[in-house]
C-alpha atoms as a PDB file:
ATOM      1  CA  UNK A   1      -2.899 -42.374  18.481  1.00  0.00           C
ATOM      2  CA  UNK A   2      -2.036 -45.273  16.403  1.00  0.00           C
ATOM      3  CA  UNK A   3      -0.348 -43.292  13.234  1.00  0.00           C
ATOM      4  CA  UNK A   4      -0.488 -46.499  10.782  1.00  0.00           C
ATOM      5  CA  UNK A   5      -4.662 -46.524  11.690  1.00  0.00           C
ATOM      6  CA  UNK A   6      -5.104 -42.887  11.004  1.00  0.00           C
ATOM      7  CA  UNK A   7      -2.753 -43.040   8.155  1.00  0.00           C
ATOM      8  CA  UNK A   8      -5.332 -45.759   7.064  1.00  0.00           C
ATOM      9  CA  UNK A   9      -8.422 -44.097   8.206  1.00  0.00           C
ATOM     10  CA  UNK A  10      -7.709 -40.756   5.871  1.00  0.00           C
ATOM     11  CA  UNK A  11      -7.122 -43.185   3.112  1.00  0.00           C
ATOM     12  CA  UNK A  12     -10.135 -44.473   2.468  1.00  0.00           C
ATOM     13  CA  UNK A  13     -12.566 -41.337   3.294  1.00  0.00           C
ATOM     14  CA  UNK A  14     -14.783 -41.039   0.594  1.00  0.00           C
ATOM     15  CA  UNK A  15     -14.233 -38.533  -2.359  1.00  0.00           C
ATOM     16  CA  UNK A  16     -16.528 -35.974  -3.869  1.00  0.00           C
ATOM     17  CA  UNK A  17     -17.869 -36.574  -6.921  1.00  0.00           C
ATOM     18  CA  UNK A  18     -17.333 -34.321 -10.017  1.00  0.00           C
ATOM     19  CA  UNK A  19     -19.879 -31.934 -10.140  1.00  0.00           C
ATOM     20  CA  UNK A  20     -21.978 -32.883 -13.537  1.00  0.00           C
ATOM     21  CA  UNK A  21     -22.085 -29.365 -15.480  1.00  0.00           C
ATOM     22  CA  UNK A  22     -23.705 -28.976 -18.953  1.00  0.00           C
ATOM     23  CA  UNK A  23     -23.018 -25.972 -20.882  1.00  0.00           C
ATOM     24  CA  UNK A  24     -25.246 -24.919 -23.014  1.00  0.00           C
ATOM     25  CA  UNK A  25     -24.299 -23.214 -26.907  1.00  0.00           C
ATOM     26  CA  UNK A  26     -27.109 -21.048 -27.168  1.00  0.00           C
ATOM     27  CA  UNK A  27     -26.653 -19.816 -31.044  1.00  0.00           C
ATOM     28  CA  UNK A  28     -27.225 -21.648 -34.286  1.00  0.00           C
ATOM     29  CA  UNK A  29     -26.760 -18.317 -36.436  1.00  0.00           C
ATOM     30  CA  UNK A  30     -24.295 -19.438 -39.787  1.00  0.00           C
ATOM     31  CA  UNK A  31     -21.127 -18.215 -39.020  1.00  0.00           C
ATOM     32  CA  UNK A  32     -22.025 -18.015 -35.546  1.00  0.00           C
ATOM     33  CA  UNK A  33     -18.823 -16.991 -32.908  1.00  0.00           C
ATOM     34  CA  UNK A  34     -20.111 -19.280 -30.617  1.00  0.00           C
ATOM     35  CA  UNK A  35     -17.908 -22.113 -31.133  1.00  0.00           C
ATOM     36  CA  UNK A  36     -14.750 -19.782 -30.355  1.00  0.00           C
ATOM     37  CA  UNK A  37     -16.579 -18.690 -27.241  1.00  0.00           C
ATOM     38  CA  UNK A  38     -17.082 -22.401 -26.434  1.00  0.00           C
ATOM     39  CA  UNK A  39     -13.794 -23.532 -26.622  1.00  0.00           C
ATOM     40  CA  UNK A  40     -12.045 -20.985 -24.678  1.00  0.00           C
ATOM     41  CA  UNK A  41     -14.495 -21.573 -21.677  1.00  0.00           C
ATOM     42  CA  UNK A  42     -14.001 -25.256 -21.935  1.00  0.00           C
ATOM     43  CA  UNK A  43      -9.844 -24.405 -21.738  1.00  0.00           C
ATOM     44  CA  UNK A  44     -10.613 -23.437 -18.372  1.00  0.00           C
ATOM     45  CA  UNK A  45     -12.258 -25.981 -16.798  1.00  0.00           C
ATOM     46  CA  UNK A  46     -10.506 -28.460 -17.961  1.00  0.00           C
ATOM     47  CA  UNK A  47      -7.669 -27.010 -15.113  1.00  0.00           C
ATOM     48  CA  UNK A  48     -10.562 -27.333 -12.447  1.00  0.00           C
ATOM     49  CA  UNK A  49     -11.000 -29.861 -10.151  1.00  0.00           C
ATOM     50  CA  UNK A  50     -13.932 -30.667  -9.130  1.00  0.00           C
ATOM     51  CA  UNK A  51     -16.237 -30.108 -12.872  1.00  0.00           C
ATOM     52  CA  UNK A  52     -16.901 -32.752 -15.417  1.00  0.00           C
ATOM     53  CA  UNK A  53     -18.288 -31.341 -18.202  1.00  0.00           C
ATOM     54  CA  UNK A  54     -21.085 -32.029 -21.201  1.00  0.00           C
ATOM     55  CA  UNK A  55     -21.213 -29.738 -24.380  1.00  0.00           C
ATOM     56  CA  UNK A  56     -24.927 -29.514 -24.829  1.00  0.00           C
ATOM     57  CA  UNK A  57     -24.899 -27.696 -29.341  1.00  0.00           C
ATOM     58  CA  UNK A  58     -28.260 -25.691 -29.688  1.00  0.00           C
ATOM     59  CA  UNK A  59     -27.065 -26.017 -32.954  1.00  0.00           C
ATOM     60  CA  UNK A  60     -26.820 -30.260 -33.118  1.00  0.00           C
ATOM     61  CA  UNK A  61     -30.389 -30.571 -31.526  1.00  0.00           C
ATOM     62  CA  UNK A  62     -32.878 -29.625 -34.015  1.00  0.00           C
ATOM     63  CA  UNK A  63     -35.913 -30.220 -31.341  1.00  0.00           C
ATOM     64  CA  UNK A  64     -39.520 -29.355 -32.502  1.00  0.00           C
ATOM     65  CA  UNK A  65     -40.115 -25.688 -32.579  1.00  0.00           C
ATOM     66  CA  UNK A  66     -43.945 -26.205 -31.782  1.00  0.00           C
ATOM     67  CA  UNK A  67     -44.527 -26.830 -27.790  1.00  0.00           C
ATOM     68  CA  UNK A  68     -46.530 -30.082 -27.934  1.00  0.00           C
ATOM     69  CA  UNK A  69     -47.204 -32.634 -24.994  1.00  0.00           C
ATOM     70  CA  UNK A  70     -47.053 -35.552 -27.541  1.00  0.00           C
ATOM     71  CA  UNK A  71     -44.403 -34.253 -29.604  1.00  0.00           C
ATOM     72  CA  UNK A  72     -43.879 -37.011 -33.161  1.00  0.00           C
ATOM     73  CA  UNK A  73     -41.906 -39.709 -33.081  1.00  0.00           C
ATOM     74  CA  UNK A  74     -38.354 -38.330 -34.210  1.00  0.00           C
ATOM     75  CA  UNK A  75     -39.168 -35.253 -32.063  1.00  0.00           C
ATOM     76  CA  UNK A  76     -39.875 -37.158 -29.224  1.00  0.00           C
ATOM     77  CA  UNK A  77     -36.627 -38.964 -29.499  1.00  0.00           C
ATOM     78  CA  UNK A  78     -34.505 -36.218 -29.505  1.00  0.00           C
ATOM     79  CA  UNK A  79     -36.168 -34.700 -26.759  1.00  0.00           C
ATOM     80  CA  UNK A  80     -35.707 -37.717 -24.868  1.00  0.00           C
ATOM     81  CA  UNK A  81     -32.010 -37.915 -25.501  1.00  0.00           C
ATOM     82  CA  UNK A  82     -31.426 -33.675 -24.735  1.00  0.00           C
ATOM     83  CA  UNK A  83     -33.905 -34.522 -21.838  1.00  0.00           C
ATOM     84  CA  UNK A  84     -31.732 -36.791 -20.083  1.00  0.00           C
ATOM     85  CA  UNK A  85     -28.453 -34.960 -20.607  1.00  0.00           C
ATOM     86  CA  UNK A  86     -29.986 -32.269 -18.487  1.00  0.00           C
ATOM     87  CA  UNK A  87     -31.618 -34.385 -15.856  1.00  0.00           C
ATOM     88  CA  UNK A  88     -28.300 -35.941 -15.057  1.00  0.00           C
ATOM     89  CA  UNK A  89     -26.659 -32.091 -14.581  1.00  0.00           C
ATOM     90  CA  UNK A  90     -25.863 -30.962 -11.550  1.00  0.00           C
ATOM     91  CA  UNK A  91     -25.296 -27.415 -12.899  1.00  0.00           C
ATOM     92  CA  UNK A  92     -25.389 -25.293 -16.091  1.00  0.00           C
ATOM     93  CA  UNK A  93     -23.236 -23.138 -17.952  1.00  0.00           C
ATOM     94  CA  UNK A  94     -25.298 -21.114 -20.615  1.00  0.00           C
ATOM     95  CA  UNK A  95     -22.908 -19.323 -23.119  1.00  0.00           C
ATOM     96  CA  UNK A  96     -25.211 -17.072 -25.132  1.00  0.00           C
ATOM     97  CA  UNK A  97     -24.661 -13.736 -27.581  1.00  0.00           C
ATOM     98  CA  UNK A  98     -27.258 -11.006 -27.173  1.00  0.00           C
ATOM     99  CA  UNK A  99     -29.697 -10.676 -30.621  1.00  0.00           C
ATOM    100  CA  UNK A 100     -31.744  -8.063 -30.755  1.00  0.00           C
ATOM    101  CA  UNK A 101     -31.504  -6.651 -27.146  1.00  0.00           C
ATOM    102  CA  UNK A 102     -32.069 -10.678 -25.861  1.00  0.00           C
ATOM    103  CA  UNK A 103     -30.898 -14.120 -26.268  1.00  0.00           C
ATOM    104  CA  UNK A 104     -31.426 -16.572 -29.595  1.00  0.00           C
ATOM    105  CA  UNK A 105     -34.480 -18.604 -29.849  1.00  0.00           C
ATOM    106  CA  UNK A 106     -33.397 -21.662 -29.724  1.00  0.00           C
ATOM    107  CA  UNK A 107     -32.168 -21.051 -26.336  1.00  0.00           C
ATOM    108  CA  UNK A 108     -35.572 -20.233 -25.336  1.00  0.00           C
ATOM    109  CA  UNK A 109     -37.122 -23.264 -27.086  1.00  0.00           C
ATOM    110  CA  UNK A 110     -34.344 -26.282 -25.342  1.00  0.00           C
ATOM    111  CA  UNK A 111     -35.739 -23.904 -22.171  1.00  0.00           C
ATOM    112  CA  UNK A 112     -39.012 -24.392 -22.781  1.00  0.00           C
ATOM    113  CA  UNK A 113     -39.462 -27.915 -23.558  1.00  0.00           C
ATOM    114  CA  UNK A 114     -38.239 -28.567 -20.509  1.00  0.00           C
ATOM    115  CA  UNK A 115     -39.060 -28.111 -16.529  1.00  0.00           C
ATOM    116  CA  UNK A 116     -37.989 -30.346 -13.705  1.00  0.00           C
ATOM    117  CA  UNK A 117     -34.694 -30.939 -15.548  1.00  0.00           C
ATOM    118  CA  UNK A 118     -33.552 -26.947 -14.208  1.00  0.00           C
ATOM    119  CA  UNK A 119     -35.020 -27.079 -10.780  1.00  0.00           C
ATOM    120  CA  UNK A 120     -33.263 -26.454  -8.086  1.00  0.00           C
ATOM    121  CA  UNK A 121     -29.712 -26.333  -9.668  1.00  0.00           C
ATOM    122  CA  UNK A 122     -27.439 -23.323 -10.876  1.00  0.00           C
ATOM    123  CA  UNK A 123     -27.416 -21.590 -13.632  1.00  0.00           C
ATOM    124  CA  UNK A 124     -23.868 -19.571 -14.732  1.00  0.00           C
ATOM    125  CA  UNK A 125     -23.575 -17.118 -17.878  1.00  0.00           C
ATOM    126  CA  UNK A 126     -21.130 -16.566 -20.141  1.00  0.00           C
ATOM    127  CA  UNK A 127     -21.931 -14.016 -23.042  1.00  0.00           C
ATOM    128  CA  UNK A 128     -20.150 -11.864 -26.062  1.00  0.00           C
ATOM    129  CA  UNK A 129     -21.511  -9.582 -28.436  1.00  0.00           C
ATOM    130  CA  UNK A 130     -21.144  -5.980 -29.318  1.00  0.00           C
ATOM    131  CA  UNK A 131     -20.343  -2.759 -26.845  1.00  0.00           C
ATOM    132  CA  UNK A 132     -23.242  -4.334 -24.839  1.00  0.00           C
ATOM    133  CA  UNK A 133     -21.061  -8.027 -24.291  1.00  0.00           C
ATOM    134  CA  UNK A 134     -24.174  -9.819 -24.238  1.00  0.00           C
ATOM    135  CA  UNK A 135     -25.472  -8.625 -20.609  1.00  0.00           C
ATOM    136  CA  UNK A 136     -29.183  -7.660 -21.413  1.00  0.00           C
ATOM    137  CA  UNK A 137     -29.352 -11.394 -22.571  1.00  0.00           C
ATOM    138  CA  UNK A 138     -28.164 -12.819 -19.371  1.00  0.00           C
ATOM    139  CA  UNK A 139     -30.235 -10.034 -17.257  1.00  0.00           C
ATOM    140  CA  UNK A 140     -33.495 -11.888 -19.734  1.00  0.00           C
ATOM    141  CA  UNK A 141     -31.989 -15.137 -19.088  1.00  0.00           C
ATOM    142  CA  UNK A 142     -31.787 -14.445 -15.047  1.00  0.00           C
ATOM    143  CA  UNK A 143     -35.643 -13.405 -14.917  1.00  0.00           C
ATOM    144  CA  UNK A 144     -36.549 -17.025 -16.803  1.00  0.00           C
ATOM    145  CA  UNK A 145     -34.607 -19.154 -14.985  1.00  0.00           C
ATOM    146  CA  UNK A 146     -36.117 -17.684 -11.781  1.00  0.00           C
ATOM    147  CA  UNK A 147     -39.464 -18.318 -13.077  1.00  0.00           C
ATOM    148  CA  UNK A 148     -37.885 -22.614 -13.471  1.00  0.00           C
ATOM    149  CA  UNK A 149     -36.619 -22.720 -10.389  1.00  0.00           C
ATOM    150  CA  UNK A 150     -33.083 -22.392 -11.087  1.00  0.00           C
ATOM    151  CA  UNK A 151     -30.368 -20.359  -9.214  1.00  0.00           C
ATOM    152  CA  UNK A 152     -28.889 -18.010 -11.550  1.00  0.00           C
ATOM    153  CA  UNK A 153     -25.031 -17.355 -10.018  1.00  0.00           C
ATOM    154  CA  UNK A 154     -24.025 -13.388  -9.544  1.00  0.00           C
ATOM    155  CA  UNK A 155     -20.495 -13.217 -11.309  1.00  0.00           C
ATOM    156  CA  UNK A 156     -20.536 -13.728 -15.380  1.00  0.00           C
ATOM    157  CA  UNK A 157     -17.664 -13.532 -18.251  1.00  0.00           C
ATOM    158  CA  UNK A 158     -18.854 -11.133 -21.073  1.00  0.00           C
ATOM    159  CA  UNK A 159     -16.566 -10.302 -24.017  1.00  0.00           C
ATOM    160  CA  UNK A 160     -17.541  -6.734 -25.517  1.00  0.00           C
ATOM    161  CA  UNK A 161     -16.926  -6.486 -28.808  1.00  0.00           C
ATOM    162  CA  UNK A 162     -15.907 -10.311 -28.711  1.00  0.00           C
ATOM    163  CA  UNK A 163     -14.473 -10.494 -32.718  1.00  0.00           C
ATOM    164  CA  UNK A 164     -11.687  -8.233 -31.616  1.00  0.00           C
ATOM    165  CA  UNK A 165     -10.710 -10.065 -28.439  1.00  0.00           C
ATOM    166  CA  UNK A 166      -9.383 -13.511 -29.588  1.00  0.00           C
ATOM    167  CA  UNK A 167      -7.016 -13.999 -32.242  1.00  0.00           C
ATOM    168  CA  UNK A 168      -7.073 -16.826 -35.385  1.00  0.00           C
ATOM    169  CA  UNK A 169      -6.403 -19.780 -33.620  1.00  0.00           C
ATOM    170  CA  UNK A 170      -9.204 -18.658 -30.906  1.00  0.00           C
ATOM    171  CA  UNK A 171      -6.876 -17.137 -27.987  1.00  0.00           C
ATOM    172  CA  UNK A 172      -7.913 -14.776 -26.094  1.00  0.00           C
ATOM    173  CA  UNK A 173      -5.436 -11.419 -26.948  1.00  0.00           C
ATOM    174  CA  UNK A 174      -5.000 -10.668 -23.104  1.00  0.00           C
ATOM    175  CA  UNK A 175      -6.675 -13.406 -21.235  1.00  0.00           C
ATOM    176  CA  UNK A 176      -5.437 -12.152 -17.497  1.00  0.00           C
ATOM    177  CA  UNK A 177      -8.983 -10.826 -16.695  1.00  0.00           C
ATOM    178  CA  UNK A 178     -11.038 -13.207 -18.324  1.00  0.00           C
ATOM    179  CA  UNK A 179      -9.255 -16.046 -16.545  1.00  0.00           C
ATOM    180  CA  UNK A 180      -9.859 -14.349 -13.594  1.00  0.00           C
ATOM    181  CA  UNK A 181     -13.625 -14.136 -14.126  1.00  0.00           C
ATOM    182  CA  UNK A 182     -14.172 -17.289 -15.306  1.00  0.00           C
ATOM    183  CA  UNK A 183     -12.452 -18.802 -12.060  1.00  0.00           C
ATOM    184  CA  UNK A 184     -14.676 -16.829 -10.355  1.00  0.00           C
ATOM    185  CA  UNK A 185     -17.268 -17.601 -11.856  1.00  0.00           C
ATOM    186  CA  UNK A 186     -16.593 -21.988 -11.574  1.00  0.00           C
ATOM    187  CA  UNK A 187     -15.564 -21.078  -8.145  1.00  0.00           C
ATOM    188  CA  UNK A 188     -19.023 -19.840  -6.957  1.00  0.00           C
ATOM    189  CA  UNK A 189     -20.665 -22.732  -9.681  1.00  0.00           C
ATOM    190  CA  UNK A 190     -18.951 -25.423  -7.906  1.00  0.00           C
ATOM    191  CA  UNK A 191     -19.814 -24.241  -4.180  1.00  0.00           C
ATOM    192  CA  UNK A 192     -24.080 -23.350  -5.030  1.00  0.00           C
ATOM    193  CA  UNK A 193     -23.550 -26.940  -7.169  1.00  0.00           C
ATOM    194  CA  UNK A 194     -22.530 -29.093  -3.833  1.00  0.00           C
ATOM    195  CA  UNK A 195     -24.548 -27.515  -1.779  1.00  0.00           C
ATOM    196  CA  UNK A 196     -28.060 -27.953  -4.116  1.00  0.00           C
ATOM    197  CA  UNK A 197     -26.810 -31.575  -4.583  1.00  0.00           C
ATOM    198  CA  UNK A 198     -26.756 -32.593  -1.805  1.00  0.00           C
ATOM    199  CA  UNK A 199     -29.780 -30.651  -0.655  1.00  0.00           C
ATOM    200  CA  UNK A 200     -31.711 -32.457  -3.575  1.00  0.00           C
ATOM    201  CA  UNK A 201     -30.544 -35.340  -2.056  1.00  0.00           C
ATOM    202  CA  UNK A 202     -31.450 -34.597   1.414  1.00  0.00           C
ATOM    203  CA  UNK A 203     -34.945 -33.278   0.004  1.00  0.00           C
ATOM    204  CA  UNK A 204     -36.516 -33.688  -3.297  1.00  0.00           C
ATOM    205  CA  UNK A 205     -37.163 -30.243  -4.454  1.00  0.00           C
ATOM    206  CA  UNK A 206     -41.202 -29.979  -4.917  1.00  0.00           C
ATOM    207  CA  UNK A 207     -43.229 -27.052  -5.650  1.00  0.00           C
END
C-alpha cells in the first residue's frame, strides 16, 4: 500500500455535519427559573462534539394565541421566522417546569402552530420543578409528540426541587450526576438525530 495515498485518502473523507438541535424554553412565568435551567444545559453541550445549537425563548416569541390558518400580518411574521428555526432542526431539546400537574401553555401553543416542522426527528426533555422534578410534564409532553410524529428519547435530566440545587451564580451544587445524565441524554440525541437525518434524506417522511 502506498502510505503517502492513504495518508491522502483519510484526509479528505468527508465530515459529519453538526447535528442542528433547537432547544426549546418552555416557560414565560415572571420570575421564571427557566433561564438558570437553560444555561446550565447549554454548559454542556457546548463540550460536545457533534451539536450546534439554537435557543428557541417561549418567552421572546409572542405568537398568536388563537389557532388560525391565516394568522394577521405581524402574527404571520413571527410565525414564519419561529417556523423556519424549527424546520432547519435536526433535533429538539424541550426544557420545561411542570404547572399544575403538566407543562406551560405556551409550550403547547409554539406546538401547536406547527406540524411538519417535528416530524420524524427527536425530541429530548429536560425538566425542574418541585418533589415531582417536572416528570408528569415530560410523560404529557411524550404522549403529544407521539401524536406529531416525533421520537421522544428514553433518558431525561429532572432537577427536584430545582431552587435548592444551583447556587447564585447558577451552578449546579453537586453537578456529578446531572452531568452524567445530560451526557446521556446528548449521547442517545445525537445517535436517533443521525440516523433520522439521514433517513429523511434517504426518504421523505410522509404520512
Amino acid at each position: 500500500m502506498d502510505l503517502t495515498t492513504a495518508g491522502t485518502t483519510a484526509t479528505t473523507l468527508p465530515t459529519t455535519a453538526p447535528l442542528k438541535v433547537a432547544v426549546i424554553v418552555a416557560s414565560n412565568r415572571e420570575g421564571r427559573f427557566a433561564p438558570v435551567v437553560a444555561a446550565w444545559f447549554q454548559s454542556r453541550t457546548e463540550g460536545h462534539p457533534g451539536i450546534e445549537t439554537d435557543v428557541v425563548d417561549v418567552a421572546a416569541l409572542d405568537l398568536p394565541t388563537a389557532l388560525s390558518h391565516s394568522p394577521g400580518p405581524e402574527g404571520g411574521a413571527r410565525l414564519a421566522e419561529i417556523s423556519g428555526r424549527l424546520a432547519a432542526a435536526d433535533a429538539f431539546v424541550v426544557i420545561t417546569p411542570e404547572y399544575n400537574h403538566s407543562y406551560p401553555a405556551p409550550l403547547k401553543n409554539l406546538i401547536d402552530w406547527h406540524f411538519t416542522e417535528w416530524q420524524a426527528k427527536p425530541v429530548a426533555f429536560v425538566s425542574y420543578g418541585g418533589v415531582s422534578g417536572g416528570l408528569r410534564a415530560v410523560e404529557h409532553l411524550r404522549q403529544v409528540f407521539a401524536e406529531l410524529h416525533a421520537v421522544s428519547i428514553r433518558d431525561s435530566v429532572s432537577f427536584h426541587n430545582a431552587g435548592a440545587l444551583f447556587d447564585d451564580e447558577g451552578r449546579h451544587r453537586d453537578p456529578v450526576g446531572p452531568d452524567a445524565a445530560a451526557k446521556t441524554l446528548l449521547d442517545q440525541l445525537l445517535w436517533w438525530g443521525r440516523a433520522l437525518k439521514d433517513a429523511r434524506a434517504a426518504h421523505p417522511y410522509g404520512v
